[in-house]
N, C-alpha and C. Protein backbone atom coordinates (compact mmCIF):
# COMPACT_ATOMS: atom_id res chain seq x y z
N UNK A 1 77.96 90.64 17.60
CA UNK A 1 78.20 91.15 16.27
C UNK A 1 79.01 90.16 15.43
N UNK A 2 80.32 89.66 16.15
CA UNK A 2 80.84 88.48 15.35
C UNK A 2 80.46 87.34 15.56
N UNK A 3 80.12 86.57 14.47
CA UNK A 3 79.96 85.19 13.84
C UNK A 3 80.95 84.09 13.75
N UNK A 4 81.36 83.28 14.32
CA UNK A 4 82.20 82.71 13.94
C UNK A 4 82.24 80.83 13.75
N UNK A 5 83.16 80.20 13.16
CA UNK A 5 83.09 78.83 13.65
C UNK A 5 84.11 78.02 13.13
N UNK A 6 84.10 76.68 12.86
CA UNK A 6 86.11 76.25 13.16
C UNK A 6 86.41 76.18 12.08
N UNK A 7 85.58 76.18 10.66
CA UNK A 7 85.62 76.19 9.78
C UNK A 7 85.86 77.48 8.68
N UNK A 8 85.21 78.11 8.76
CA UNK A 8 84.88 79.73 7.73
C UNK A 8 84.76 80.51 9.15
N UNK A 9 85.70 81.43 9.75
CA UNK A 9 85.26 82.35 10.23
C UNK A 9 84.27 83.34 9.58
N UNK A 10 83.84 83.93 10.20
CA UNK A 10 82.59 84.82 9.16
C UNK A 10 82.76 85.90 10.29
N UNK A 11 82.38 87.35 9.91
CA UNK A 11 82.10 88.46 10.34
C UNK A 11 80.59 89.06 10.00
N UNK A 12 79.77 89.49 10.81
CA UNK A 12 78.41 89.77 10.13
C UNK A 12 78.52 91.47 9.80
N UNK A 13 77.79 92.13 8.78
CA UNK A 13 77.94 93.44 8.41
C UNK A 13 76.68 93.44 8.14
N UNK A 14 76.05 94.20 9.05
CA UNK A 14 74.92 94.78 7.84
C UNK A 14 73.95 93.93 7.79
N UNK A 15 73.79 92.94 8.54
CA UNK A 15 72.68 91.83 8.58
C UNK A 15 73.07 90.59 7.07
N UNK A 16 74.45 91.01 6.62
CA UNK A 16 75.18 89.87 6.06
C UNK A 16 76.37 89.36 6.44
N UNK A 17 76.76 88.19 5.95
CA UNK A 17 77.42 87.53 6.54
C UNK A 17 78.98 87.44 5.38
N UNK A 18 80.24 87.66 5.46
CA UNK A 18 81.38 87.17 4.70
C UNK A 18 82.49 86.81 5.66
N UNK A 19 83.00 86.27 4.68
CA UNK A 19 84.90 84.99 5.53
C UNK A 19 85.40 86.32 5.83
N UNK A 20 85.97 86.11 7.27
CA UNK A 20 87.37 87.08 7.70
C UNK A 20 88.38 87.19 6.62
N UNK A 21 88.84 87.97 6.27
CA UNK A 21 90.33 88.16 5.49
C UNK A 21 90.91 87.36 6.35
N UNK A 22 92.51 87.04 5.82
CA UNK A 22 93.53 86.47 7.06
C UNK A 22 94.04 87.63 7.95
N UNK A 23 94.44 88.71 7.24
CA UNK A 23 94.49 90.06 8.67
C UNK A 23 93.62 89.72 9.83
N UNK A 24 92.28 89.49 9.52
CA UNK A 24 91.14 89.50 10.64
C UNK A 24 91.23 88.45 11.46
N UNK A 25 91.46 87.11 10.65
CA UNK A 25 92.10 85.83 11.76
C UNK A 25 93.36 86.11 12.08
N UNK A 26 94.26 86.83 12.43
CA UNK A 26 95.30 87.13 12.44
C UNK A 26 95.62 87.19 13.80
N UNK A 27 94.55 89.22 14.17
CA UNK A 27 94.61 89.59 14.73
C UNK A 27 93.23 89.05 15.41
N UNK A 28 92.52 88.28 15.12
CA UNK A 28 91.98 87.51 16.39
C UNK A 28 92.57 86.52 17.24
N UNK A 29 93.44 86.19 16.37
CA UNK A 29 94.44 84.87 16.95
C UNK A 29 95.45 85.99 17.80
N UNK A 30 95.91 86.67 17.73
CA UNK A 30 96.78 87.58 18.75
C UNK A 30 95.85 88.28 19.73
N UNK A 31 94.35 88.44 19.74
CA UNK A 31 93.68 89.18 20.51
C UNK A 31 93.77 90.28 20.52
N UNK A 32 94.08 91.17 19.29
CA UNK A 32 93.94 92.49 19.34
C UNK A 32 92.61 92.90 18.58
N UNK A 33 92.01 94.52 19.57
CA UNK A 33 90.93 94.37 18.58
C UNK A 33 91.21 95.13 17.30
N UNK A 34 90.25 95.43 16.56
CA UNK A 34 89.90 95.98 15.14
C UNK A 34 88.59 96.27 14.89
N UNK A 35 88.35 97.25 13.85
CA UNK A 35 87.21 97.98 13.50
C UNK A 35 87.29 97.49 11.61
N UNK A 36 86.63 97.07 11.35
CA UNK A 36 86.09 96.68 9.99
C UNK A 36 85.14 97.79 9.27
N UNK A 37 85.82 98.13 7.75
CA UNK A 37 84.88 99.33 7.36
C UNK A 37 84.61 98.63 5.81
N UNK A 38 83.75 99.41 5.42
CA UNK A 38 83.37 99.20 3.90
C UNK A 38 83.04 100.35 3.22
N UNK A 39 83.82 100.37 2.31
CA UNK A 39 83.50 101.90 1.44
C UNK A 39 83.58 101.27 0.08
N UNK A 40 83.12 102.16 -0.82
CA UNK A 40 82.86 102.18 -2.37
C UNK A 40 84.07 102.28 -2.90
N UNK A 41 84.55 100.95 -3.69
CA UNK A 41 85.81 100.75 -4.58
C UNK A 41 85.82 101.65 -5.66
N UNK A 42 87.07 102.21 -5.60
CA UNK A 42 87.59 103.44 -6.92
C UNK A 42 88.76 102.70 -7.43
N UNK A 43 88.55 101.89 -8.68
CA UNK A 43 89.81 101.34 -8.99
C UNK A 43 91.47 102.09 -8.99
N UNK A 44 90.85 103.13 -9.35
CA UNK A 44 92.31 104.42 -9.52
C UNK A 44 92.72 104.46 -8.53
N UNK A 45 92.34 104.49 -7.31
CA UNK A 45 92.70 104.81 -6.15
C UNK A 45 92.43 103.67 -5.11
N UNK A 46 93.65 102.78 -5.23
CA UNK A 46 93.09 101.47 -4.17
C UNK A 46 94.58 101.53 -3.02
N UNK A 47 95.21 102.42 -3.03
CA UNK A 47 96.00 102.51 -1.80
C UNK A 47 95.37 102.78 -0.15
N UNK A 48 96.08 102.56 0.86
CA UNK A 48 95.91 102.42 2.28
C UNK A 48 95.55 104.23 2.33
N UNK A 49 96.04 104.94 1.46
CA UNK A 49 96.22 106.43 1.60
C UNK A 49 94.75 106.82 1.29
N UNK A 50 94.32 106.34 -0.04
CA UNK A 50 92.90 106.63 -0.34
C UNK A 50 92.05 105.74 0.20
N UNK A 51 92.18 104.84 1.28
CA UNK A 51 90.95 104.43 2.13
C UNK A 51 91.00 105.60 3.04
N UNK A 52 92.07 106.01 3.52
CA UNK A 52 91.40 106.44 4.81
C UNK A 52 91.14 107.86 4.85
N UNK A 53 91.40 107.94 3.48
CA UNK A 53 90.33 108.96 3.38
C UNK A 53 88.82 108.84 2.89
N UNK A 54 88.52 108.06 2.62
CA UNK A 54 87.58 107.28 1.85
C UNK A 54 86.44 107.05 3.67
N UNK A 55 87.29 106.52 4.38
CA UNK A 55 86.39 106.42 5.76
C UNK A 55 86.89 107.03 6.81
N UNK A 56 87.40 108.53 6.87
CA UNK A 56 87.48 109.06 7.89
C UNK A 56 88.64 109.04 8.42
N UNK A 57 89.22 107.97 8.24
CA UNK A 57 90.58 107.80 9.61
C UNK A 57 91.72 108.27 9.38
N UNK A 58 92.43 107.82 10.70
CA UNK A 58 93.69 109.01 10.80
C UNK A 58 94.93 107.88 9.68
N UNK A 59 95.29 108.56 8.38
CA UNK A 59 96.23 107.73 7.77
C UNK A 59 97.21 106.88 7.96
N UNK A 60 97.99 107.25 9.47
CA UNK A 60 98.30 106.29 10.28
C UNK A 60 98.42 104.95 11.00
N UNK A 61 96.95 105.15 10.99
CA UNK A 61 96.55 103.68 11.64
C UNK A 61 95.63 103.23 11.10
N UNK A 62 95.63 103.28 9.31
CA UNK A 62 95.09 102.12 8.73
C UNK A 62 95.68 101.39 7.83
N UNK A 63 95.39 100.05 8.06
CA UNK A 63 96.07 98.41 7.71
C UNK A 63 95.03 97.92 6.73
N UNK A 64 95.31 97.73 4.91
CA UNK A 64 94.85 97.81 4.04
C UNK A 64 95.02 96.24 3.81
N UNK A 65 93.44 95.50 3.58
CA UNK A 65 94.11 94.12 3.33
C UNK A 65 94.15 94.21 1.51
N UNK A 66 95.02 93.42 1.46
CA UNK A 66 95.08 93.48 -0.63
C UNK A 66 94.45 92.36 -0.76
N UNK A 67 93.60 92.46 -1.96
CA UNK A 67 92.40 91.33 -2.48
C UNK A 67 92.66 91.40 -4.10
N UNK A 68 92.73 90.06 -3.96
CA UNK A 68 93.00 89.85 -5.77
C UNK A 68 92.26 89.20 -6.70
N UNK A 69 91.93 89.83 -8.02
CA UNK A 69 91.04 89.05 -8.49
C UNK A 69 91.88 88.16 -9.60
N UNK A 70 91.44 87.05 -10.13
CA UNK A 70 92.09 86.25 -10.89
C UNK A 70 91.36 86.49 -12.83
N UNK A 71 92.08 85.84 -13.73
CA UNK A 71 91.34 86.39 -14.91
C UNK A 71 89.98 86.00 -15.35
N UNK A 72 89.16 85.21 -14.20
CA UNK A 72 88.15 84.92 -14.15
C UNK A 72 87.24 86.06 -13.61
N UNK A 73 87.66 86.78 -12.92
CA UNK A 73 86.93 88.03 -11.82
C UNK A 73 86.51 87.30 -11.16
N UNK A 74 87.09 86.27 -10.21
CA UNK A 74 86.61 85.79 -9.28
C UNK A 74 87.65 85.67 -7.93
């Protein structure tokens, strides 16, 4: 399932391919595992609280990576 190489780690989803966050090299570099999700962005609601409700999980034990866009939207 994972893709990887020494350059761009990559994770495959879905029969596509994107760069690990640094959380994801993180905790590959410590060897712990993790579960990777993707749900539909609600700008109003971009806290760790409204993912996990957003995918099911117990509010507890989810670790929200923050992604920023610049004034380019890129």
């Amino acid at each position: 399932m994972l893709k990887t190489n020494t350059f761009f780690p990559l994770i495959e989803i879905g029969g596509r391919y994107m760069k690990k966050t640094n959380a994801m090299r993180e905790l590959d570099k410590a060897g712990i595992d993790y579960q990777y999700y993707e749900y539909e962005v609600d700008e109003e609601h971009l806290g760790a609280i409204d993912v996990a409700l957003k995918t099911g999980q117990d509010i507890s034990c989810v670790f929200k990576t923050l992604v920023l866009i610049n004034e380019k939207k890129k």
